[in-house]
Protein backbone atom coordinates (compact mmCIF):
# COMPACT_ATOMS: atom_id res chain seq x y z
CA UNK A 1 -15.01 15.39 5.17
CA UNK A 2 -12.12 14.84 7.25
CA UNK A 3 -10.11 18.43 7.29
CA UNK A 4 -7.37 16.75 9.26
CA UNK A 5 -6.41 14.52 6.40
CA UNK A 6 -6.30 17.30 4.29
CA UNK A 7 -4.22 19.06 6.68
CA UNK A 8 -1.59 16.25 6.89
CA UNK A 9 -1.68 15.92 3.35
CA UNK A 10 -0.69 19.42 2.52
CA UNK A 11 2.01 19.57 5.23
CA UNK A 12 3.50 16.20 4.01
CA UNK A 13 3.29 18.00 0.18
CA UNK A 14 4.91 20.97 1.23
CA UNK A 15 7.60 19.34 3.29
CA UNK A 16 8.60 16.96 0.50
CA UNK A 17 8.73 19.63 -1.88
CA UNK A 18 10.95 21.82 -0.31
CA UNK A 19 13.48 19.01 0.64
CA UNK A 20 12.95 17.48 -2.52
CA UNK A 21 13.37 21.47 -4.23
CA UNK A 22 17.12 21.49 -1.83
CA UNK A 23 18.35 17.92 -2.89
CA UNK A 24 16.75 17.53 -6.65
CA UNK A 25 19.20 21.08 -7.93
CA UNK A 26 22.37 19.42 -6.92
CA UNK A 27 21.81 16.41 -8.54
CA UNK A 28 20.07 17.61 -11.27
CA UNK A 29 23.04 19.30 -11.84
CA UNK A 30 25.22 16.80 -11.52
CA UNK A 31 22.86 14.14 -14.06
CA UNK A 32 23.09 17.65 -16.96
CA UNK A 33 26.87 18.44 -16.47
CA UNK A 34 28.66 15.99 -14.93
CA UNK A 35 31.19 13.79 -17.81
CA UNK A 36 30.94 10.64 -15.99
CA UNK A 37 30.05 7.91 -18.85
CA UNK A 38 28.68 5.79 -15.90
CA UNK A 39 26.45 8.48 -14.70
CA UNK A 40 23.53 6.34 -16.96
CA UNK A 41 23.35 4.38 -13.57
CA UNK A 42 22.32 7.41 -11.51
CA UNK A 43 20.11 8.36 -14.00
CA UNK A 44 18.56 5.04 -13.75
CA UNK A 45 18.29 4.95 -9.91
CA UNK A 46 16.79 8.14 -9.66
CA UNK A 47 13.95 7.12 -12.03
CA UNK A 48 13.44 3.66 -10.80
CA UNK A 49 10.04 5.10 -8.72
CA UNK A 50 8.79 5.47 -11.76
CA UNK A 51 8.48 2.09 -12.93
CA UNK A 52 8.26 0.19 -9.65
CA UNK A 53 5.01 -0.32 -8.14
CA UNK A 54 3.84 1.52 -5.40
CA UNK A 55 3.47 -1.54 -2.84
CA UNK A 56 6.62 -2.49 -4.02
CA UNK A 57 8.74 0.71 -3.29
CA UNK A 58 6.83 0.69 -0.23
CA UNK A 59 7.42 -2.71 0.87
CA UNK A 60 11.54 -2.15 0.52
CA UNK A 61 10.80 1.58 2.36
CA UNK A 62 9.30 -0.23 5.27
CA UNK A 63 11.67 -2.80 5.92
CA UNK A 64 14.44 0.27 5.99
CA UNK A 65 12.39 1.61 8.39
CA UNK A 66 11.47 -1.55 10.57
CA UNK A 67 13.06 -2.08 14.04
CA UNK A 68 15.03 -4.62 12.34
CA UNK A 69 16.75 -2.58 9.96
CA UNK A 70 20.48 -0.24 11.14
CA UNK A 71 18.09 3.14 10.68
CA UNK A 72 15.16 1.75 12.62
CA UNK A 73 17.15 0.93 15.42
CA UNK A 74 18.99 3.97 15.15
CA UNK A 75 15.52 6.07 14.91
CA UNK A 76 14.50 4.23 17.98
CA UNK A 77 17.35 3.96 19.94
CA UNK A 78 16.65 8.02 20.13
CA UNK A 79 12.95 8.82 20.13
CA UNK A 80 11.82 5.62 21.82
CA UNK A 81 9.71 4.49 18.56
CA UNK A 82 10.99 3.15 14.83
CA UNK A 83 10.37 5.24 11.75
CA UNK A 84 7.64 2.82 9.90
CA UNK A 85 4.13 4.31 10.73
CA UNK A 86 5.07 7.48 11.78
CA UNK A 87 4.62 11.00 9.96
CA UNK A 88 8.67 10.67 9.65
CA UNK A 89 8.20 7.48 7.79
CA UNK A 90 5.70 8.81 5.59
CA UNK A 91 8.23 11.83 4.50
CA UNK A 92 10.82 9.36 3.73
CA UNK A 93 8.94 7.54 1.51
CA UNK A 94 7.47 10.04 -0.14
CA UNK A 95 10.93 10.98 -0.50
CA UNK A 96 11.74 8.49 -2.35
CA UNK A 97 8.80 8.20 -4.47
CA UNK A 98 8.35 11.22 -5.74
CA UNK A 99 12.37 11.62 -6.74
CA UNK A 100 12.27 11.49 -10.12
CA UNK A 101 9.16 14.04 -10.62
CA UNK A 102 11.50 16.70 -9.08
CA UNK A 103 15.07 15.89 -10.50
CA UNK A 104 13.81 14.73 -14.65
CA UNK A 105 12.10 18.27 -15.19
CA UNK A 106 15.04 20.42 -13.48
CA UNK A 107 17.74 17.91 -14.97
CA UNK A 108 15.81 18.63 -18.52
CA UNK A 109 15.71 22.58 -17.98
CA UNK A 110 19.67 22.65 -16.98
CA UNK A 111 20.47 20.14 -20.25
CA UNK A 112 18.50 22.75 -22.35
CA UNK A 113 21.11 25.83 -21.31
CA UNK A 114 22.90 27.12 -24.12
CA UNK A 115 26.41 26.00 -23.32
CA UNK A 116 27.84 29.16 -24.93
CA UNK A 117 26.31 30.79 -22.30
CA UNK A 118 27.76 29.40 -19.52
CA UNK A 119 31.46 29.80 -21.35
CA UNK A 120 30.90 32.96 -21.77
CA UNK A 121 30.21 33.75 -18.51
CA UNK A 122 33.26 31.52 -17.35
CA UNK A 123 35.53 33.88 -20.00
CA UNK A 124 33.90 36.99 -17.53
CA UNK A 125 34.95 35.60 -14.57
CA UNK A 126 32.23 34.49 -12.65
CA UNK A 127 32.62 31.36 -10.91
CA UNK A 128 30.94 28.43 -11.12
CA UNK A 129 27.89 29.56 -7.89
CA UNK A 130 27.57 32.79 -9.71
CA UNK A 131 26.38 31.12 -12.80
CA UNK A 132 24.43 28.60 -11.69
CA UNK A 133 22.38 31.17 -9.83
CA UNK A 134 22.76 34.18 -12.89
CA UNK A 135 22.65 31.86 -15.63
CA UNK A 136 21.43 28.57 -15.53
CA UNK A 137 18.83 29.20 -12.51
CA UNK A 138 16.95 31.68 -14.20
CA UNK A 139 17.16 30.16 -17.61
CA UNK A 140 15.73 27.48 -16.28
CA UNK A 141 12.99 28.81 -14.46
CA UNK A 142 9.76 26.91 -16.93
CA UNK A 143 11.55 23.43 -15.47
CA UNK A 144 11.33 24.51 -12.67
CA UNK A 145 8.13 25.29 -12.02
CA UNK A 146 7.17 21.93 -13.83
CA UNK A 147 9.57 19.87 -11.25
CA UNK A 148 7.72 22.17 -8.01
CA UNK A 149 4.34 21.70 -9.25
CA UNK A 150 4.83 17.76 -10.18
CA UNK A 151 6.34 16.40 -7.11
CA UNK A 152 3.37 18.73 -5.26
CA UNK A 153 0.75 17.40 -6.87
CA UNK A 154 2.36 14.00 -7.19
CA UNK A 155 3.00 13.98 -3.18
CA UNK A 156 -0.86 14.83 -2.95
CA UNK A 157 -2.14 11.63 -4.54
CA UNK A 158 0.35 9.29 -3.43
CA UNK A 159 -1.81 5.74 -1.97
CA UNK A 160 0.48 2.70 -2.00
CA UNK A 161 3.68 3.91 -0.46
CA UNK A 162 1.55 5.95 1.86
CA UNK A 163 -0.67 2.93 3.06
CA UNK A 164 2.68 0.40 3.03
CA UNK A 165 4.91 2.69 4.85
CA UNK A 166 2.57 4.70 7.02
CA UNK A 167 -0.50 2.71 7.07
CA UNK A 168 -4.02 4.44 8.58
CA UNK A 169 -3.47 6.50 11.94
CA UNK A 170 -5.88 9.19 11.93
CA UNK A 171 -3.91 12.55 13.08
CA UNK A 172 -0.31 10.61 12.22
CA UNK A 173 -0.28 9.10 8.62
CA UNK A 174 -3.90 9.10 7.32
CA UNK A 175 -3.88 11.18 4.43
CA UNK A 176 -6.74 12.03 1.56
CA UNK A 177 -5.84 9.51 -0.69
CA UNK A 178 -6.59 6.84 2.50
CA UNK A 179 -9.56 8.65 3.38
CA UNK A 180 -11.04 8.31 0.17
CA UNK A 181 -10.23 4.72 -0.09
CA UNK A 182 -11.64 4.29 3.55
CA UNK A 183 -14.92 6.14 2.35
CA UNK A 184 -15.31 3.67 -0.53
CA UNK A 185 -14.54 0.61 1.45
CA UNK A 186 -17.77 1.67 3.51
CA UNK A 187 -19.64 2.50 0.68
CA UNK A 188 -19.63 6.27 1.54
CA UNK A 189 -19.57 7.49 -2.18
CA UNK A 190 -21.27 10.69 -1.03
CA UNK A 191 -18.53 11.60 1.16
CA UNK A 192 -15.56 10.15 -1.05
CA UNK A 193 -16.91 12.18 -4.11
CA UNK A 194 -16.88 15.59 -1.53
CA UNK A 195 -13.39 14.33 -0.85
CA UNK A 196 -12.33 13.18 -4.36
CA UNK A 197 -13.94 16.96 -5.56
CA UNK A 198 -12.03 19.21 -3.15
CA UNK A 199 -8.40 16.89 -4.55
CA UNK A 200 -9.38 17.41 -7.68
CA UNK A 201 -9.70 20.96 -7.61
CA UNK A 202 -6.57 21.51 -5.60
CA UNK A 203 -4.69 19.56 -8.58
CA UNK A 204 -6.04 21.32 -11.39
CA UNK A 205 -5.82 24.59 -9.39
CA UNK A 206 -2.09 23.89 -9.15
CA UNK A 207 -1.41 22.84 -12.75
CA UNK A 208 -3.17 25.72 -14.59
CA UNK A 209 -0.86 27.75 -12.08
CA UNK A 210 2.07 25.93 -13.68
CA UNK A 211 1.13 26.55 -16.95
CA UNK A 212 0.18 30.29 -16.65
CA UNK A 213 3.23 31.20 -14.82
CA UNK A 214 5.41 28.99 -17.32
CA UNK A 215 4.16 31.74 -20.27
CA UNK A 216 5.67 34.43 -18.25
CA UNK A 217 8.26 32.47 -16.20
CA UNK A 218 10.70 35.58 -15.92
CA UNK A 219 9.05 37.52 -13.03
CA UNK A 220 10.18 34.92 -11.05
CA UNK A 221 13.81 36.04 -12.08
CA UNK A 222 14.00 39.75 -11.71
CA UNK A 223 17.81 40.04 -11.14
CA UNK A 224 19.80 42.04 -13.35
């Protein structure tokens, strides 16, 4: 079993999460409350990993990346090297893909908030920062979770943006998902079962965390 893959894989799930954690309650946000009547369009981009394919995402990811593209050039003109096949690359894309499993289940949560609720607290003063973190954070706390845990787990299993935009460096960009393909491409189904075991684990590990913590989700949100 390669431990390094698993390594990779967990710091490229962490580091998506988080970033995707910063940028999905902003626009969240702005997707629940914002009046815009064209805001459908956003709503639509956001989501469009979810109906693309894979290679296809990937394929578009790449070319941003290439030497050929403003970015890659940019990327290069600075660290000597271009974005596609690099542990960079592979952050952006999963970026990208995993979007939409971040921003639909906080979006969802912060459309749920009793509107009252947030008047009321605008008819007490607060402004619109101490709400969002007093109010609609904590109210919102089950979505959350859901959003955290999805894009973790989601960012875990990713394969055809992975192998598009970061191909198979061992160390760099090979993560479990390409090691298990790898092992089944030699006919290793000893070692891709080990492999396929220890993901499997980790995912339902992860998900019955969700789901526990969702039946009490107000320890998380001990402010008074």
């Amino acid at each position: 079993m390669d431990w390094t893959a698993f390594a990779l894989t967990l710091r490229l799930a962490v580091l998506v999460t988080a970033v995707l954690f910063a940028v999905g309650l902003p626009i969240a946000y702005w997707i629940s409350f914002s009046p815009w009547r064209w805001k459908f369009l956003v709503e639509s981009l956001v989501a469009l990993p979810l109906v693309l394919p894979p290679t296809v995402l990937g394929f578009y990811v790449l070319l941003a990346l290439g030497s050929r593209s403003p970015l890659g050039r940019w990327w290069q003109s600075i660290t000597g090297h271009t974005l596609a096949f690099t542990f960079e690359g592979l952050v952006i894309g999963s970026l990208l893909y995993s979007l939409p499993f971040a921003v639909q289940p906080f979006a969802a949560s912060f459309g749920s908030v009793d509107r009252r609720l947030l008047a009321a607290s605008a008819t007490l003063g607060a402004t619109p920062l101490r709400t969002f973190t007093r109010v609609i954070l904590p109210l919102s706390a089950s979505g959350l979770l859901t959003g955290i845990a999805l894009t973790f787990a989601h960012t875990l299993g990713e394969f055809g943006v992975v192998l598009m935009v970061g191909g198979n460096i061992p160390g760099v960009t090979r993560t479990v998902s390409i090691e298990i393909y790898d092992q089944v491409q030699a006919f290793n189904y000893s070692a891709a079962n080990q492999t396929a075991l220890v993901l499997l684990a980790i995912s339902f590990v992860v998900l019955s965390l969700v789901y526990a913590l969702n039946r009490k989700a107000w320890v998380l949100w001990p402010w008074r």
